[in-house]
Structure formats: C-alpha cells, structure tokens
N, C-alpha and C. Protein backbone atom coordinates (compact mmCIF):
# COMPACT_ATOMS: atom_id res chain seq x y z
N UNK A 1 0.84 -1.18 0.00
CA UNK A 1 0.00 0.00 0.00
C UNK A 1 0.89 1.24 0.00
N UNK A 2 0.47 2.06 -0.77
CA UNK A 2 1.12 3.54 -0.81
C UNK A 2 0.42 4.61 0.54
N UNK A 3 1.90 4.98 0.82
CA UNK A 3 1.55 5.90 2.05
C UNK A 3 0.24 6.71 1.76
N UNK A 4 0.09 7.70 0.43
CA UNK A 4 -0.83 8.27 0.60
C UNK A 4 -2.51 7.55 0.49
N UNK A 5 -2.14 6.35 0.02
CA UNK A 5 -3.62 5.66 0.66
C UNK A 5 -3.64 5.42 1.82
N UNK A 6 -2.62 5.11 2.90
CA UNK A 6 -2.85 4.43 4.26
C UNK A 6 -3.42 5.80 4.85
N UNK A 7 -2.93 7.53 4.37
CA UNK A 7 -3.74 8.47 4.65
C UNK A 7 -4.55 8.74 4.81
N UNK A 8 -5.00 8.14 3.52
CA UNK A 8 -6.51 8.60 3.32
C UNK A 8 -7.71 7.79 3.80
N UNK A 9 -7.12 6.31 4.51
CA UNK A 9 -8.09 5.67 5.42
C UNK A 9 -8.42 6.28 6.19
N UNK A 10 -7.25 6.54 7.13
CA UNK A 10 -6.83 7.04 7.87
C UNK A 10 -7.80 8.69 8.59
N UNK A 11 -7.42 9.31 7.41
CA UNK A 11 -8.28 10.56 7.63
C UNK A 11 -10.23 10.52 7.32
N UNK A 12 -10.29 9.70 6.07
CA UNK A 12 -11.77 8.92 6.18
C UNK A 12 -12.37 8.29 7.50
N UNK A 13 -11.52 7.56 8.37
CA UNK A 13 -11.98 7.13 9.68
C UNK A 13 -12.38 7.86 10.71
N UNK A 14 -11.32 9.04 10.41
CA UNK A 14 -11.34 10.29 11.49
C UNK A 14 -12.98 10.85 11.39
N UNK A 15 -12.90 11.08 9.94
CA UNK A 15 -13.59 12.30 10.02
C UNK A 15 -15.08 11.93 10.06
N UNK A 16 -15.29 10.68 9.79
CA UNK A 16 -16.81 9.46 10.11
C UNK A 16 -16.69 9.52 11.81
N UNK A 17 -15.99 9.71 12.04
CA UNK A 17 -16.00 9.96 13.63
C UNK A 17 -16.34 11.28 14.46
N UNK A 18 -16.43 12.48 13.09
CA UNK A 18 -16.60 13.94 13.81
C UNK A 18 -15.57 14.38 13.67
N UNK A 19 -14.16 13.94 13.66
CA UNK A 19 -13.23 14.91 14.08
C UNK A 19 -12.59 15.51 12.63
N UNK A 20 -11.68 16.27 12.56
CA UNK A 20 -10.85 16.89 11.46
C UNK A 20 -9.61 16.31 11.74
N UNK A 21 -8.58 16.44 10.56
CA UNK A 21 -7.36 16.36 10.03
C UNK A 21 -6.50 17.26 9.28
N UNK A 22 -4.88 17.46 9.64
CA UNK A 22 -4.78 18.54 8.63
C UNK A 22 -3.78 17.78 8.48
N UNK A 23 -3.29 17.26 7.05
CA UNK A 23 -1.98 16.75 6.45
C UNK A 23 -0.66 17.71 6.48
N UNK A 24 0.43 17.60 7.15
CA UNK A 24 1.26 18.24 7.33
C UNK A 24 2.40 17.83 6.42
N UNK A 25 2.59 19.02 5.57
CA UNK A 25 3.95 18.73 4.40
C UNK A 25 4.84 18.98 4.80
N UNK A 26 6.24 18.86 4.80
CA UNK A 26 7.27 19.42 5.29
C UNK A 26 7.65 20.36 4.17
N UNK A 27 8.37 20.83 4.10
CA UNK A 27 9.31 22.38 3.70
C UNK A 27 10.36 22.64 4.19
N UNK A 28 11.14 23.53 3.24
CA UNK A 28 12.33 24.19 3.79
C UNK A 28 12.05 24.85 5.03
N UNK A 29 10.74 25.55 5.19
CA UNK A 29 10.69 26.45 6.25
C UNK A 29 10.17 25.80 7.85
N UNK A 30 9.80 24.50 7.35
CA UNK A 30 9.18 23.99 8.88
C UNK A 30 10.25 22.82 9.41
N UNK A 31 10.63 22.52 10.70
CA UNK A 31 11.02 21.82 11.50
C UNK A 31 10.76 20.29 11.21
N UNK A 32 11.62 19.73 10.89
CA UNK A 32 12.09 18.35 10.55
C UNK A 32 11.79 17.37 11.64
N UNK A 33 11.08 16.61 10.50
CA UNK A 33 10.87 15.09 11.74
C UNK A 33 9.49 15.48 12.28
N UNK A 34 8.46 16.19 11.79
CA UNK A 34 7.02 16.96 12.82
C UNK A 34 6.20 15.47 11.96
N UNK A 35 5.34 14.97 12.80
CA UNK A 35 4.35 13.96 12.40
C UNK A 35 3.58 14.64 11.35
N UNK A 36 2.93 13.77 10.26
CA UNK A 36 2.25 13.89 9.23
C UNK A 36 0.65 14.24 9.25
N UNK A 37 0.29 13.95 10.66
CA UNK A 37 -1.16 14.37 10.43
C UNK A 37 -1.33 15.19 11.85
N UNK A 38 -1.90 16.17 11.94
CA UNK A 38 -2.68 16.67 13.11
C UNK A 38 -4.15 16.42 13.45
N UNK A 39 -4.58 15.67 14.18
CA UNK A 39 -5.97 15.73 14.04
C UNK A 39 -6.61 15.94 15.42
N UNK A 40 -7.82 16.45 15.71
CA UNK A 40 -8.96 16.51 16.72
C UNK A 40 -9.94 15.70 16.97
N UNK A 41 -10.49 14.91 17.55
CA UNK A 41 -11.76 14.40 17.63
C UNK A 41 -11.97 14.82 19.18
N UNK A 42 -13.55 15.17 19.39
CA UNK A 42 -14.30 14.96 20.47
C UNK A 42 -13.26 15.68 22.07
N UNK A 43 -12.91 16.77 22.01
CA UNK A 43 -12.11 17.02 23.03
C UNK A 43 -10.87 16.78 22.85
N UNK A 44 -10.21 15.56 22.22
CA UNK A 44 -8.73 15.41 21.86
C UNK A 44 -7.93 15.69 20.91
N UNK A 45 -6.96 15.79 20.89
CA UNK A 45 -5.87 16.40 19.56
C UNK A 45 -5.20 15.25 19.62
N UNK A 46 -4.26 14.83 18.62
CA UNK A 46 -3.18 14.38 18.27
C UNK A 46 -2.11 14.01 16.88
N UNK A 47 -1.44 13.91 17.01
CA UNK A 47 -0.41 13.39 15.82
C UNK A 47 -0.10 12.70 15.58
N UNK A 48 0.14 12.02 14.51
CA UNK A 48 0.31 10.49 13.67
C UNK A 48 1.36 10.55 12.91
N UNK A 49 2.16 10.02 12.89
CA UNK A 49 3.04 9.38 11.85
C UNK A 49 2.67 8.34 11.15
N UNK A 50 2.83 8.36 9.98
CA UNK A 50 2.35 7.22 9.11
C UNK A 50 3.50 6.54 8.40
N UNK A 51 3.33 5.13 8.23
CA UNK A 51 4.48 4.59 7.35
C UNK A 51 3.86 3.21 6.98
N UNK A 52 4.65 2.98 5.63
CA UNK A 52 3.71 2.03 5.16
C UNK A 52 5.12 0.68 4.64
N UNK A 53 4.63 -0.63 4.59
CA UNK A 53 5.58 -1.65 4.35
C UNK A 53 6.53 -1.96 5.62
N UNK A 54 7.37 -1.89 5.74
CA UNK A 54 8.66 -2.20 6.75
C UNK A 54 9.20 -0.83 7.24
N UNK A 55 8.54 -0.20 6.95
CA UNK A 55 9.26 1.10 7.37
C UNK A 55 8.83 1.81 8.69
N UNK A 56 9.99 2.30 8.98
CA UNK A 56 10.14 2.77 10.56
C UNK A 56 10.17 4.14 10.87
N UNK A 57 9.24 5.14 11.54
CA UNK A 57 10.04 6.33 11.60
C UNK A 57 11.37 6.39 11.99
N UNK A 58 12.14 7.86 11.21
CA UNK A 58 13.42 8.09 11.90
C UNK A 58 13.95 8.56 12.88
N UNK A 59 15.00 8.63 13.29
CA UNK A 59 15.78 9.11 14.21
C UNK A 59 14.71 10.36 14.72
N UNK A 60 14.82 11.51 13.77
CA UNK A 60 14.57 12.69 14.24
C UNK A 60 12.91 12.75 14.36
N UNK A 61 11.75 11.42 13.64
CA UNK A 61 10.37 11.89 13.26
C UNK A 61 10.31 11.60 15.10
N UNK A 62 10.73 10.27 15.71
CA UNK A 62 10.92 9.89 16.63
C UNK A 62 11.18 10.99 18.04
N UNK A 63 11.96 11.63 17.53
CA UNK A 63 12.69 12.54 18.81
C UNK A 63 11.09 13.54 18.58
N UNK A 64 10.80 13.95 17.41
CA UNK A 64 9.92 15.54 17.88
C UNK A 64 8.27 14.35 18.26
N UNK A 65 8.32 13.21 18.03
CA UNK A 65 6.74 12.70 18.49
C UNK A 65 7.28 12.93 20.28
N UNK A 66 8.69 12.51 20.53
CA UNK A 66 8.71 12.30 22.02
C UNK A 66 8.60 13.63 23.02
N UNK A 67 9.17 14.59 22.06
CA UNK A 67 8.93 15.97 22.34
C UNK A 67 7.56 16.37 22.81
N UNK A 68 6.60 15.67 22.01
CA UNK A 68 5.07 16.23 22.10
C UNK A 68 4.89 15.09 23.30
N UNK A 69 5.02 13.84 23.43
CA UNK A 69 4.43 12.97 24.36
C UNK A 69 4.97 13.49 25.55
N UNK A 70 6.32 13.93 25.81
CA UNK A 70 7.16 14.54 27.07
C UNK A 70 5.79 15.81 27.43
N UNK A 71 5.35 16.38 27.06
CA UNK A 71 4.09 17.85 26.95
C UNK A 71 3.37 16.92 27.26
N UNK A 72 2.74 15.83 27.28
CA UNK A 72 1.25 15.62 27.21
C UNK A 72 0.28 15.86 26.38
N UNK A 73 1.08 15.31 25.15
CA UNK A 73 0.34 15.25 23.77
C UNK A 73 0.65 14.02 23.26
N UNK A 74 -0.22 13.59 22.63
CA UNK A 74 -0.83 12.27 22.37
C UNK A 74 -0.12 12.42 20.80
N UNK A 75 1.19 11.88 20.79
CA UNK A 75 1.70 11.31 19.32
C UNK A 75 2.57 10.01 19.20
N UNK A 76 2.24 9.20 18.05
CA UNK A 76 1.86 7.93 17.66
C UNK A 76 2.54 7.80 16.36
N UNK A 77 3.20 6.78 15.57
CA UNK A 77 2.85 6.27 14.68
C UNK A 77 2.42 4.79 14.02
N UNK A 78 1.70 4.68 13.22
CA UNK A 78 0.91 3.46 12.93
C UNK A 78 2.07 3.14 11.66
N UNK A 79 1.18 2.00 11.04
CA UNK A 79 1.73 1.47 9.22
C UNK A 79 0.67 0.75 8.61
N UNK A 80 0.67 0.11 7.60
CA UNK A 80 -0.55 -0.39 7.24
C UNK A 80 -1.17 -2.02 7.84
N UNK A 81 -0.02 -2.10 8.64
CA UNK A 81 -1.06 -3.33 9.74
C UNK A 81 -1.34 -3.04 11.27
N UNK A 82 -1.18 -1.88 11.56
CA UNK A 82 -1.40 -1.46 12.92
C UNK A 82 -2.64 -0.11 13.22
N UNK A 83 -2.84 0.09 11.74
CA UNK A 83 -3.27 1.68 12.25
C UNK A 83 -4.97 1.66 12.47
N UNK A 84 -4.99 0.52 12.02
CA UNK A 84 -7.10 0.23 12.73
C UNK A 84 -7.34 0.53 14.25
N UNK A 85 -6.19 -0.68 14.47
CA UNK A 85 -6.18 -0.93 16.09
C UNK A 85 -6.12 0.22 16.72
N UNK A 86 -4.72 1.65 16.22
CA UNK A 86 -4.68 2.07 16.72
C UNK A 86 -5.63 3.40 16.82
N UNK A 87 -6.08 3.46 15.64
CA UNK A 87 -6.85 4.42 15.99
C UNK A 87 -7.73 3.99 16.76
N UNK A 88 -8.47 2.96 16.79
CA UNK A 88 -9.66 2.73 17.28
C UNK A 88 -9.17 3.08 19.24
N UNK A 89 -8.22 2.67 19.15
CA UNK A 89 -7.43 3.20 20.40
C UNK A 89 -8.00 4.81 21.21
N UNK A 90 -7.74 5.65 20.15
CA UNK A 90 -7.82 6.60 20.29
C UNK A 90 -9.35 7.37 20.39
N UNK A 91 -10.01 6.64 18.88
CA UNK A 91 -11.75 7.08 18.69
C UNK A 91 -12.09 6.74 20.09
N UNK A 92 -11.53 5.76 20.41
CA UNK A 92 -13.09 5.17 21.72
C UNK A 92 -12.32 5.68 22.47
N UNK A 93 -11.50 6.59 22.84
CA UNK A 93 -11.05 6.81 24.38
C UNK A 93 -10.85 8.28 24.26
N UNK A 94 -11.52 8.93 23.52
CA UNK A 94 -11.41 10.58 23.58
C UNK A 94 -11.68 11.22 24.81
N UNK A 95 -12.12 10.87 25.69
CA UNK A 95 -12.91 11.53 27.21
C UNK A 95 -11.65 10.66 27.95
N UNK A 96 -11.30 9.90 28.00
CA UNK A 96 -10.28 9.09 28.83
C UNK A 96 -8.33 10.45 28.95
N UNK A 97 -7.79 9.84 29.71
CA UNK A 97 -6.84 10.85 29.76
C UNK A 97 -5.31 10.84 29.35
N UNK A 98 -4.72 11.38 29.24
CA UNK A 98 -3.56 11.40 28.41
C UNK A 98 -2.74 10.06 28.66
N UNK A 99 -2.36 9.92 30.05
CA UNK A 99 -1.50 8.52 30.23
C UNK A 99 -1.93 7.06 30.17
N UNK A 100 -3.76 7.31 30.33
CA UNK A 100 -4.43 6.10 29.95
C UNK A 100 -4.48 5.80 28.90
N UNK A 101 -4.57 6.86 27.90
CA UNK A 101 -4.54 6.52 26.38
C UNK A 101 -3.15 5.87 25.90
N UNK A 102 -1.91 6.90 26.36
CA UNK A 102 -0.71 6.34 26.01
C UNK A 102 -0.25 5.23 26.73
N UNK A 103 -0.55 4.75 27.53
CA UNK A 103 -0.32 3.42 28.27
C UNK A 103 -1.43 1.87 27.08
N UNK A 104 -2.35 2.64 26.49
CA UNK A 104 -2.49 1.59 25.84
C UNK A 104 -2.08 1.36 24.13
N UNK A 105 -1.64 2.42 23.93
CA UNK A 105 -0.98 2.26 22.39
C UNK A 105 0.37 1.98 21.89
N UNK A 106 1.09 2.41 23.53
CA UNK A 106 2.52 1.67 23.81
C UNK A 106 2.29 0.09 24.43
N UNK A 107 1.09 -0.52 23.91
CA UNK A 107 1.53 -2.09 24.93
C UNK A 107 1.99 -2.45 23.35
C-alpha cells in the first residue's frame, strides 16, 4: 500500500468519527521530523506518523513525536497493519486521559 492511501483511510476514519485532520507537508521552512497528520476528535488532539511496508520512523520523526508525548500530547505512529487498532485506540477513548490513552498504544 502507498503511504498516501494508508492516509486517506486514515483521515476517512477520522472524520466518520466527527473529528478533522490537517496533512502536514514538510518544507524548507518547517522543522524536521514533525508527524504527518494533526488531528482533533471529540475534546482530543493528536499526531500520527504514518508509514507504510517495513518502514520505521526516523531518528529525528521519533525525537519531535517524544517531544510532544514529554508535553502531554498524544503522538503515535501506525503502518498499514497497525493503524485500525490504533486508531480505534484513540476514537473510543477521547474523554479518557492522556496517560491512559498512552499506556495503551505503547503495549
């Protein structure tokens, strides 16, 4: 599967759920390694990294998701055999709280 389809599940799931998405491009002008999607549902925010086949985020996508999780922001990345689970992770636990959520998407 091509990344920009695992997206577009991805953001189709979201948004059957209520919430929005904004696809984040990188550029010369923005900060390296920032997750690919921003999204909201129901009271919560968070960020996604996406990757598709065998592939791993890098070094640096890694350091700025830990940046946001160190804050108490809910960032993640899925691939195309994990990212049901995980969203569904997320849809059903929007009212639930930051370390409960991340305690279950890190098992």
């Amino acid at each position: 599967m091509l990344e920009r389809n695992l997206v577009k599940k991805i953001v189709n799931k979201i948004e059957k759920a209520g919430g929005i998405v904004y696809k984040i491009h990188g550029g010369e002008f923005q900060e390296k390694g920032i997750p690919d999607l921003y999204c909201a549902c129901d009271g919560l925010s968070f960020w996604i990294e996406v990757k598709v086949k065998d592939n791993i985020p890098t070094p640096i996508q890694l350091h700025q998701m830990g940046r946001l999780v160190k804050r108490k922001v809910v960032a993640f990345w899925v691939n195309d055999s994990n990212w049901e689970t995980q969203l569904n992770i997320i849809l059903n636990n929007t009212k639930k709280d930051f370390d409960e959520i991340m305690s279950q998407i890190l098992k």
